[in-house]
C-alpha atoms as a PDB file:
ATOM      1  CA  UNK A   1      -6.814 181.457 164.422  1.00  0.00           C
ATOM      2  CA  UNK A   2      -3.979 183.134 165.281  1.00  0.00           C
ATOM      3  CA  UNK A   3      -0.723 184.171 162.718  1.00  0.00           C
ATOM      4  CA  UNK A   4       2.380 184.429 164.201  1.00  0.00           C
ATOM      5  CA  UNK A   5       4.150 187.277 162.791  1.00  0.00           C
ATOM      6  CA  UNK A   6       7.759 186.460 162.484  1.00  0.00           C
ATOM      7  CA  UNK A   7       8.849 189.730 160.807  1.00  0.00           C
ATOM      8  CA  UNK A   8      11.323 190.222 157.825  1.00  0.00           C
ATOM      9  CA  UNK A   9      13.963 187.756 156.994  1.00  0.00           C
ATOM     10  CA  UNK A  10      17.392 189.070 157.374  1.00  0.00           C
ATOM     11  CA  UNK A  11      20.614 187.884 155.688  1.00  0.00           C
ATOM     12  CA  UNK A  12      22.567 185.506 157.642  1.00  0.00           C
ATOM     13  CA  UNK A  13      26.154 186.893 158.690  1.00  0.00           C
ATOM     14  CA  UNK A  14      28.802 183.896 157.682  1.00  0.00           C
ATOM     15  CA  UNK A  15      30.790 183.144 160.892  1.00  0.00           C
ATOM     16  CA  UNK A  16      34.315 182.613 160.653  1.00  0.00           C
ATOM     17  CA  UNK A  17      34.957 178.581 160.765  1.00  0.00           C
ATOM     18  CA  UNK A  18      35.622 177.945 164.702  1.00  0.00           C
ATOM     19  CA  UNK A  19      39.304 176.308 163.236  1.00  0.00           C
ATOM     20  CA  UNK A  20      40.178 179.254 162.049  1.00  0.00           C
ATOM     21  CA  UNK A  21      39.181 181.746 164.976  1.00  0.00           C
ATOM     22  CA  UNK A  22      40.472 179.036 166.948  1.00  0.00           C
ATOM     23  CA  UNK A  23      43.934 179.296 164.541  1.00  0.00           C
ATOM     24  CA  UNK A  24      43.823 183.297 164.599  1.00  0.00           C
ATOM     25  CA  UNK A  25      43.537 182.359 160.663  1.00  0.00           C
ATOM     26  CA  UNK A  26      41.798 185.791 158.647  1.00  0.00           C
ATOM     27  CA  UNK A  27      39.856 185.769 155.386  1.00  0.00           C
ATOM     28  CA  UNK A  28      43.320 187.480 153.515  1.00  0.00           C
ATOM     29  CA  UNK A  29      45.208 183.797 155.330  1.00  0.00           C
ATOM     30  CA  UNK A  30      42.370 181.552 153.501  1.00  0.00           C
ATOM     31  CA  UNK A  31      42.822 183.266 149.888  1.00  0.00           C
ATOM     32  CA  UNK A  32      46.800 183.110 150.126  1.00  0.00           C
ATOM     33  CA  UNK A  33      46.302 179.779 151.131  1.00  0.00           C
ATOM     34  CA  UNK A  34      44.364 178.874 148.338  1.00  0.00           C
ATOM     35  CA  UNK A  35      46.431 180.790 145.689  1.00  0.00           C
ATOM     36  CA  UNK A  36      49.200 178.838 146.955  1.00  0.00           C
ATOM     37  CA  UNK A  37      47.632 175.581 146.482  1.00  0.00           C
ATOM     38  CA  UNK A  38      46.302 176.335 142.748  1.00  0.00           C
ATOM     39  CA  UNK A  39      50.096 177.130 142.297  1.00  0.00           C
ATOM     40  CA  UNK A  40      50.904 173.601 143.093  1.00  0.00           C
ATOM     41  CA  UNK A  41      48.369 172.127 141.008  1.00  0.00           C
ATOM     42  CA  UNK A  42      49.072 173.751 138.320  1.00  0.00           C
ATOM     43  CA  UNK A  43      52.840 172.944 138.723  1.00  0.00           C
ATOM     44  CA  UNK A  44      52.011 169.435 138.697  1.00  0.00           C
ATOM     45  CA  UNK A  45      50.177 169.786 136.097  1.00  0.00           C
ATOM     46  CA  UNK A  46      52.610 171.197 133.841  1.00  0.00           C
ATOM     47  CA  UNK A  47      55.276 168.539 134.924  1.00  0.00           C
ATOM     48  CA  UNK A  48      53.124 165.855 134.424  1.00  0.00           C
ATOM     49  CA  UNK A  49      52.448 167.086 130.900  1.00  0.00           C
ATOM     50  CA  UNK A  50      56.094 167.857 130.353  1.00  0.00           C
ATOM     51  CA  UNK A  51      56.860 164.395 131.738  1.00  0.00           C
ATOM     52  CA  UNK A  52      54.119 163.080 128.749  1.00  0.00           C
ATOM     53  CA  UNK A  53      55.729 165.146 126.099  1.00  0.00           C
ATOM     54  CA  UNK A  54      59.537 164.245 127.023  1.00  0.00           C
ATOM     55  CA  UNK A  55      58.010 159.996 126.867  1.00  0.00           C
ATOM     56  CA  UNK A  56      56.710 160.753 123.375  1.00  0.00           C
ATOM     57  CA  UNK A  57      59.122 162.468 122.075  1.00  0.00           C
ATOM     58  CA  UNK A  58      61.507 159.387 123.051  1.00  0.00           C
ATOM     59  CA  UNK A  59      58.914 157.148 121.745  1.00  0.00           C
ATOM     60  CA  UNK A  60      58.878 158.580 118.357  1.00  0.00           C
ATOM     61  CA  UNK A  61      62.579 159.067 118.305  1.00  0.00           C
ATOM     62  CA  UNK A  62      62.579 155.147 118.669  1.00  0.00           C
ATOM     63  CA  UNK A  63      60.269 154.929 115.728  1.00  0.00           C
ATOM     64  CA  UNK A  64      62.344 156.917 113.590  1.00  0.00           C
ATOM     65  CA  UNK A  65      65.539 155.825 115.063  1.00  0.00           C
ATOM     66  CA  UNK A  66      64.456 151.906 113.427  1.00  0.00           C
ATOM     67  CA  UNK A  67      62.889 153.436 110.365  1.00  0.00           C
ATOM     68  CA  UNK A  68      66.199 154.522 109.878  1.00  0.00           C
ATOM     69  CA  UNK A  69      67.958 151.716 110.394  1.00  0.00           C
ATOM     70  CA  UNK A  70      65.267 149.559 108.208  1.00  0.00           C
ATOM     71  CA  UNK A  71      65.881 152.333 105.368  1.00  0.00           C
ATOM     72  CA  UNK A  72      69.777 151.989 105.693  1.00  0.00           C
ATOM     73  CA  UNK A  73      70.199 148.269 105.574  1.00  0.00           C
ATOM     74  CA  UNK A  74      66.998 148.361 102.864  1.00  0.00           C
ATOM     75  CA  UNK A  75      69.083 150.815 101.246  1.00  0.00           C
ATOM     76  CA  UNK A  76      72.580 149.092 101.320  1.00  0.00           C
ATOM     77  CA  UNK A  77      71.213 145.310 100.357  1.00  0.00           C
ATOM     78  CA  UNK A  78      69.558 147.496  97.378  1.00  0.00           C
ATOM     79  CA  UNK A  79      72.546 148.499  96.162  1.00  0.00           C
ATOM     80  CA  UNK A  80      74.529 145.325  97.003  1.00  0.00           C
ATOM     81  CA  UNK A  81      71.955 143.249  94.437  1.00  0.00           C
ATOM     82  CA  UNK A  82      72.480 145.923  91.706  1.00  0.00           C
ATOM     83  CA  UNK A  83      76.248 145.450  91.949  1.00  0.00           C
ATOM     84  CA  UNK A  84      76.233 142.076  91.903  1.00  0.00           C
ATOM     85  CA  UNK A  85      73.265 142.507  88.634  1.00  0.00           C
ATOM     86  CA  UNK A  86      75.468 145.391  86.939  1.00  0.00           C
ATOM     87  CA  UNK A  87      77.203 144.276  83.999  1.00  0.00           C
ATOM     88  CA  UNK A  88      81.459 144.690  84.702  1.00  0.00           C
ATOM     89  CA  UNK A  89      82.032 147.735  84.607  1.00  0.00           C
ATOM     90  CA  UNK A  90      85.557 147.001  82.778  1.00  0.00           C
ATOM     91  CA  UNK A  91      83.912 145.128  80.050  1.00  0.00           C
ATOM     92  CA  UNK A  92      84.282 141.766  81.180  1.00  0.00           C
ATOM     93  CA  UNK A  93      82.161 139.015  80.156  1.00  0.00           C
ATOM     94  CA  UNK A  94      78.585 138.342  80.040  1.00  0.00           C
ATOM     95  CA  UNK A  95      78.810 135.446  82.517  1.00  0.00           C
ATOM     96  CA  UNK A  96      75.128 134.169  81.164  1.00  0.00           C
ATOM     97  CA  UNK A  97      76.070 134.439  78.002  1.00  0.00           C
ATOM     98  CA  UNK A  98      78.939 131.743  77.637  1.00  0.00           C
ATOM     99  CA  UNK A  99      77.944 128.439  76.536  1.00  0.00           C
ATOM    100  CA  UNK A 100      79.604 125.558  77.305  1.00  0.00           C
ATOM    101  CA  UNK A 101      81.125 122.815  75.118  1.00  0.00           C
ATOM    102  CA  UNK A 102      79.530 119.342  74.051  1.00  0.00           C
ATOM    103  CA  UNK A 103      81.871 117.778  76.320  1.00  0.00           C
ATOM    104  CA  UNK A 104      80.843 119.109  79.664  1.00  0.00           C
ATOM    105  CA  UNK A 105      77.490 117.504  80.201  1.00  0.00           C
ATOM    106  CA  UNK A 106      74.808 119.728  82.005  1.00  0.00           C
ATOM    107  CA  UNK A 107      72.894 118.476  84.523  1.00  0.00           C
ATOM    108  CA  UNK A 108      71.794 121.095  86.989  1.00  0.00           C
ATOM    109  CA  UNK A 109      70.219 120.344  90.060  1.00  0.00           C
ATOM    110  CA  UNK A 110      66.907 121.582  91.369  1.00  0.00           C
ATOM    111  CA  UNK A 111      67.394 121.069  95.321  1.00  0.00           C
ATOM    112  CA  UNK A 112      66.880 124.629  96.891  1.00  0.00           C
ATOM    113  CA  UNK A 113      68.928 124.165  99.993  1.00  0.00           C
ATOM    114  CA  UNK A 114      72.140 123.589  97.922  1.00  0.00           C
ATOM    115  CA  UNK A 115      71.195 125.612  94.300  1.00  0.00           C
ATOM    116  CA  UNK A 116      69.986 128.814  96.226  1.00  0.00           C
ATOM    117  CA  UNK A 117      70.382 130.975  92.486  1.00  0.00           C
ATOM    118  CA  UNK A 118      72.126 133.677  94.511  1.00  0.00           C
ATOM    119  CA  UNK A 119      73.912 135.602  91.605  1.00  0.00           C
ATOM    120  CA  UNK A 120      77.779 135.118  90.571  1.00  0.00           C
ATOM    121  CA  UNK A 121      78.763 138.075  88.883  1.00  0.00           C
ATOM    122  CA  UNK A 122      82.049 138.230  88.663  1.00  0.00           C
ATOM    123  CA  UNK A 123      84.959 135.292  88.902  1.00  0.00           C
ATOM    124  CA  UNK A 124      88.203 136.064  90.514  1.00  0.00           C
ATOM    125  CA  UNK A 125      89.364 132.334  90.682  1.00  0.00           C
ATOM    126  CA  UNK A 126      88.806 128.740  90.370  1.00  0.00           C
ATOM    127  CA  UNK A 127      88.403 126.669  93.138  1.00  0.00           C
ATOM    128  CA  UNK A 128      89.560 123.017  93.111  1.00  0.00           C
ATOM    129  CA  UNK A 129      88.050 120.558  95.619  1.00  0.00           C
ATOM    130  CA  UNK A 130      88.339 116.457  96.001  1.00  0.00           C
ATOM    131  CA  UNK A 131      84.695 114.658  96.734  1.00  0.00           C
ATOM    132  CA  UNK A 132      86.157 113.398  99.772  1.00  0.00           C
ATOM    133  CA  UNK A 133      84.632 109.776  98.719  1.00  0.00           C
ATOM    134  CA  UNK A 134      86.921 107.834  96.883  1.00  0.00           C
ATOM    135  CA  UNK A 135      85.328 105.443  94.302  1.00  0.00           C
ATOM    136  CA  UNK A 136      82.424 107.707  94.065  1.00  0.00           C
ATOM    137  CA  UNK A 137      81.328 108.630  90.335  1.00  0.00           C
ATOM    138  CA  UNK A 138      80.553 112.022  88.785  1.00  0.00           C
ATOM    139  CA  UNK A 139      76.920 111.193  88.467  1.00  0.00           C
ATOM    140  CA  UNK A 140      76.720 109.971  92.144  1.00  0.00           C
ATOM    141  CA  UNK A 141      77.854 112.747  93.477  1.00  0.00           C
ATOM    142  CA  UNK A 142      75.591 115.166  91.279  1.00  0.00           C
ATOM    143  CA  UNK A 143      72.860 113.516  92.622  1.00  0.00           C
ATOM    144  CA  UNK A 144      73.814 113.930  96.384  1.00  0.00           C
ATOM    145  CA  UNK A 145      73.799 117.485  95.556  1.00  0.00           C
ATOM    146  CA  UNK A 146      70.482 117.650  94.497  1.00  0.00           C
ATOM    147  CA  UNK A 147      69.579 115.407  97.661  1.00  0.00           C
ATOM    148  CA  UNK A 148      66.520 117.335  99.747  1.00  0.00           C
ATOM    149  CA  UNK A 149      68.079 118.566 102.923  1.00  0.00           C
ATOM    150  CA  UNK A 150      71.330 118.824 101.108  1.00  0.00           C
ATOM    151  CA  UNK A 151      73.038 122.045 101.302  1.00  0.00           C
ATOM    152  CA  UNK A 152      76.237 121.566  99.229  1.00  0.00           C
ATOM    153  CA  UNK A 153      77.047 121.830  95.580  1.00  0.00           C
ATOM    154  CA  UNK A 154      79.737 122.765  93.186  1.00  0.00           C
ATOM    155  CA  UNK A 155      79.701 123.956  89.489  1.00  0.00           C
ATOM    156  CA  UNK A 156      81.306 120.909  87.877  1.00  0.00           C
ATOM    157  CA  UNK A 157      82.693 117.273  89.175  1.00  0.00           C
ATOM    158  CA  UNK A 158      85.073 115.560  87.273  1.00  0.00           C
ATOM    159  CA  UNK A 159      84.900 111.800  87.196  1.00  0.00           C
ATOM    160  CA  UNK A 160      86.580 108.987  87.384  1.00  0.00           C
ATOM    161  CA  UNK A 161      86.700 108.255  83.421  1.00  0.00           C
ATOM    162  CA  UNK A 162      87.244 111.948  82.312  1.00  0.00           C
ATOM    163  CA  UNK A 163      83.196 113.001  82.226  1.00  0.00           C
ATOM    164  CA  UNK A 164      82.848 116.433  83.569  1.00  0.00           C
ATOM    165  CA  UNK A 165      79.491 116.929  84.782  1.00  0.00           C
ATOM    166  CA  UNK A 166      77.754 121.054  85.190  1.00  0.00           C
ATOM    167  CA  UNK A 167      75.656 120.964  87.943  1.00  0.00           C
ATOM    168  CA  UNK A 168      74.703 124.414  88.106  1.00  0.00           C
ATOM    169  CA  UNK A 169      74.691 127.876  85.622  1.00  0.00           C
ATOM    170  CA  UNK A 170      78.178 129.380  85.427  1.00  0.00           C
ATOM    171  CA  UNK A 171      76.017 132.903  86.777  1.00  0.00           C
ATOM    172  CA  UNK A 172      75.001 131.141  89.902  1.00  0.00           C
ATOM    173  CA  UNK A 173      76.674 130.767  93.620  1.00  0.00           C
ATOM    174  CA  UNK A 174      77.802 127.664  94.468  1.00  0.00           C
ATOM    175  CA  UNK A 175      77.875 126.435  97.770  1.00  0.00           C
ATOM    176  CA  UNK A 176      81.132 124.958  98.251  1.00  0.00           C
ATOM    177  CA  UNK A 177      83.952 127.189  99.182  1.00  0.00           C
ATOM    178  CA  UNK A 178      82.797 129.287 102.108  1.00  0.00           C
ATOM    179  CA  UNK A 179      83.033 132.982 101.868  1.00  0.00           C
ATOM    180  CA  UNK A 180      84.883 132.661  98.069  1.00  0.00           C
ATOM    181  CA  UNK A 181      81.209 131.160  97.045  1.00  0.00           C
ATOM    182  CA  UNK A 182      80.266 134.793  95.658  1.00  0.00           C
ATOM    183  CA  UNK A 183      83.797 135.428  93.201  1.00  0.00           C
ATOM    184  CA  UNK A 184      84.633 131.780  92.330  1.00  0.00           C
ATOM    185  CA  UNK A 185      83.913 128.681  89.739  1.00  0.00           C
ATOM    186  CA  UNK A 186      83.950 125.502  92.312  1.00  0.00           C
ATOM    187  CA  UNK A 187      85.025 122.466  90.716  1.00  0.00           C
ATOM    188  CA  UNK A 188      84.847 119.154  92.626  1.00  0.00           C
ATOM    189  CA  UNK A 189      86.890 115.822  91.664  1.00  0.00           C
ATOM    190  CA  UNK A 190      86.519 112.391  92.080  1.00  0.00           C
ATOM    191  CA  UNK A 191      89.821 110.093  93.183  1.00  0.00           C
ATOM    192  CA  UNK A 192      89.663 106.373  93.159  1.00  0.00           C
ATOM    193  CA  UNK A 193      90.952 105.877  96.806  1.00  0.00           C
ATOM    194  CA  UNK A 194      91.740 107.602 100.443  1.00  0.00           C
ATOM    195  CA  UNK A 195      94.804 109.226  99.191  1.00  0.00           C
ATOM    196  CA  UNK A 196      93.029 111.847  97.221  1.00  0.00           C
ATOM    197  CA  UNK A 197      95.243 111.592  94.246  1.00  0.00           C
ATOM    198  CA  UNK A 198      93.661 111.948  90.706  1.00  0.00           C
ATOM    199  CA  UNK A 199      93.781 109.526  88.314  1.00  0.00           C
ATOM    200  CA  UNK A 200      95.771 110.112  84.972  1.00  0.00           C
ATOM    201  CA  UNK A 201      92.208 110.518  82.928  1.00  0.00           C
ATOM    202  CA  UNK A 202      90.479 111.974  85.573  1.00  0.00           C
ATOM    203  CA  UNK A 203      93.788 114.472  86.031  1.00  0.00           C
ATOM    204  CA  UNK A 204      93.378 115.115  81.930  1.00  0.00           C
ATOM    205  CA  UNK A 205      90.018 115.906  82.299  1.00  0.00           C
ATOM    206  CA  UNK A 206      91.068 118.549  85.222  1.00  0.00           C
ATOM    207  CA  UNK A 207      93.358 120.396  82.992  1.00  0.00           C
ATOM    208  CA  UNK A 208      91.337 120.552  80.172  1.00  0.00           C
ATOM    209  CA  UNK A 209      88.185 121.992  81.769  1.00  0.00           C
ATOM    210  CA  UNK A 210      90.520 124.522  83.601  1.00  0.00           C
ATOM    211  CA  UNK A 211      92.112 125.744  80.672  1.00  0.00           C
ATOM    212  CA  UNK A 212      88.831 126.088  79.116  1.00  0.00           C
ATOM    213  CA  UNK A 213      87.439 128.477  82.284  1.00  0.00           C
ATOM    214  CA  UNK A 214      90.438 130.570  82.492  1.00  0.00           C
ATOM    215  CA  UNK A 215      89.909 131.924  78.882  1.00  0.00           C
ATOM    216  CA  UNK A 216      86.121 132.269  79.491  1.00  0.00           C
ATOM    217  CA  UNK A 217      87.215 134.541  82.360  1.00  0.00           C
ATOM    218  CA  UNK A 218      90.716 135.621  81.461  1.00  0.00           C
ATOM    219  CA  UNK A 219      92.647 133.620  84.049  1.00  0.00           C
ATOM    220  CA  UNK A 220      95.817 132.075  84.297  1.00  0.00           C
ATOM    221  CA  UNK A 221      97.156 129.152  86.220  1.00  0.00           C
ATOM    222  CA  UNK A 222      97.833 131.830  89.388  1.00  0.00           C
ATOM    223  CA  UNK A 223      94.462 132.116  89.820  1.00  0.00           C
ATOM    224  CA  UNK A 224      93.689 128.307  90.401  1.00  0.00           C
ATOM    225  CA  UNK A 225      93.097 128.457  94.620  1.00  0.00           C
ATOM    226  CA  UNK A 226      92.479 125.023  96.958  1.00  0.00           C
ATOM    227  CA  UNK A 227      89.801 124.891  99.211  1.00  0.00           C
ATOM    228  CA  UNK A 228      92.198 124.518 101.494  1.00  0.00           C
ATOM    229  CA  UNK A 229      93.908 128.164 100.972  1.00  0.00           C
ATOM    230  CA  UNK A 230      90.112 129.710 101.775  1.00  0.00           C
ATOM    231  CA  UNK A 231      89.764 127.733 104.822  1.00  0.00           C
ATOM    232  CA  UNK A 232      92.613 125.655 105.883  1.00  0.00           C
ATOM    233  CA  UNK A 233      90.316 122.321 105.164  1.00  0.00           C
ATOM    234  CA  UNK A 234      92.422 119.698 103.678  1.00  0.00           C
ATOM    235  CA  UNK A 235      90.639 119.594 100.515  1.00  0.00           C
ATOM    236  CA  UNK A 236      91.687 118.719  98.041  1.00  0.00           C
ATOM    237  CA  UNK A 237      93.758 116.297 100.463  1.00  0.00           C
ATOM    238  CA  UNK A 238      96.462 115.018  98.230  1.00  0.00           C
ATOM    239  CA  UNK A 239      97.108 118.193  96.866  1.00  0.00           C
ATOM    240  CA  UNK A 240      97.560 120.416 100.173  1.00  0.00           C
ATOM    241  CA  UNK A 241      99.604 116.802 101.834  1.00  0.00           C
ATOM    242  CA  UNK A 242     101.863 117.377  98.561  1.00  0.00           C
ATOM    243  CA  UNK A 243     102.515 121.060  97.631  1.00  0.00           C
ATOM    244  CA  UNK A 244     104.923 119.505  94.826  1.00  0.00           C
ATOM    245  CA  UNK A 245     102.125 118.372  93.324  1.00  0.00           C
ATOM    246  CA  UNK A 246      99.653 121.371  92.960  1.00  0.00           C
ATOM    247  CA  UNK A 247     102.643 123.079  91.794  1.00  0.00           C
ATOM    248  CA  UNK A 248     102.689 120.416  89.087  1.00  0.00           C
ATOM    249  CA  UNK A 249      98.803 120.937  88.527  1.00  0.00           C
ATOM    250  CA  UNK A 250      99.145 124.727  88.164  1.00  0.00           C
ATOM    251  CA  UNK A 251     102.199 124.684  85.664  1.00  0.00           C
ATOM    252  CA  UNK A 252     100.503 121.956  83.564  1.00  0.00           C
ATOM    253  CA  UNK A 253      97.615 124.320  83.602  1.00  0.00           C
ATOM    254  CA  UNK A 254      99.531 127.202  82.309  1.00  0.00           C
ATOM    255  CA  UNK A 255     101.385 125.013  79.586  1.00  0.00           C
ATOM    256  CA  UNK A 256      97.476 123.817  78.350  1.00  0.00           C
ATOM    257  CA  UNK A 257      96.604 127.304  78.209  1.00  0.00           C
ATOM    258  CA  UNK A 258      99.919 128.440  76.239  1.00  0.00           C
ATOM    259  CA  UNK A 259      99.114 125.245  73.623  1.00  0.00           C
ATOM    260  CA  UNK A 260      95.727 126.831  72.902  1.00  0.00           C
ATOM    261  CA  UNK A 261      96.946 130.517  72.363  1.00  0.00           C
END
């Protein structure tokens, strides 16, 4: 048998690529040209991370921009309830502390949508409303307030013979006078027809439980307001139709509150 002797092995020589002799392109061309194109990757690179960063960093500016805002408003409703809880800072009175007389009965209502509890804490005036349904009784329209779905209500109502009815803590918001609700005592009245006009008890009555509220809250007659002056609704109607005659009611108001000096 005979060996064919092929002799040693020798170490292939790398030809140049035939696109590149063909292209006159040299080893020194291939290495620039592949420096060049790291360069670009990497430059990509970094923008594309720099592109990431500058997205986070807006991200997280968000974040903290509306923890910020949650903290502020957190912050100023905070401070807003302790006002309104802080005792009067000019010694003024304990609002849950006064106690009304026997002749006011108190009948609070327990409807949620008109006795929300939001705190009263101070009282700047007394507001005087009409019930708007003449014949209506004191008791009748107590109860409305505390019908479900009802979102009205007042502090007192004065009737038709003279009862004066509470319906909710003198240290509570009533729901009655719009944005006067948080520094006012709302006190609606019952009238026997359209006109509005009290009757002579039920106009007795009136004075009597005003005079009785402006010394609980050191008042006078000038700071008995209309519904009407809060926000132009004719309420109570008689007495915005006939300026004369809230005149009349606030000077007979002063004169009660001079008799009991």
């Amino acid at each position: 048998m005979t060996v064919q002797y092929e002799g040693p092995r020798t170490k292939a020589v790398e030809q140049p690529d035939a696109a590149d002799h063909q292209s006159g392109r040299t080893e020194p061309d291939r290495l620039e040209e592949k420096r060049v194109w790291q360069e670009v990757k990497e430059k990509r690179r970094i923008r594309t991370e720099a592109a990431r960063l500058r997205r986070r960093r807006r991200m997280l500016a968000a974040v903290a921009g509306g923890a910020a805002v949650a903290l502020a408003v957190g912050f100023f409703f905070g401070l807003r309830a302790l006002w309104y809880a802080a005792p009067d800072p000019l010694g003024g009175p304990d609002i849950s502390q006064i106690r009304c007389p026997d002749w006011i009965e108190q009948d609070f209502i327990t409807n949620p949508t008109a006795r929300t509890g939001a705190p009263l804490a101070e009282v700047k005036d007394l507001a005087i409303h009409y019930v708007g349904n003449p014949g209506s009784s004191a008791k009748g329209n107590r109860n409305y307030f505390n019908t479900e779905g009802v979102d009205v209500c007042s502090h007192f109502v004065v009737g038709l013979e003279g009862e004066i009815i509470q319906c909710l803590p003198l240290d509570e918001q009533s729901v009655a006078t719009n944005q006067r609700n948080k520094d006012t005592i709302s006190i609606e009245v019952c009238h026997p027809d359209e006109t509005g006009r009290f009757s002579d008890v039920t106009y007795r009555s009136l004075i009597r439980l005003i005079s009785w509220l402006c010394r609980q809250f050191d008042l006078t007659q000038e700071n008995l307001i209309r519904h009407y002056d809060v926000s132009g609704k004719l309420c109570p109607l008689y007495y915005v139709q006939h300026e004369d005659a809230w005149q009349k009611l606030k000077e007979d108001a002063g004169k009660a509150l001079e008799a009991e000096e």
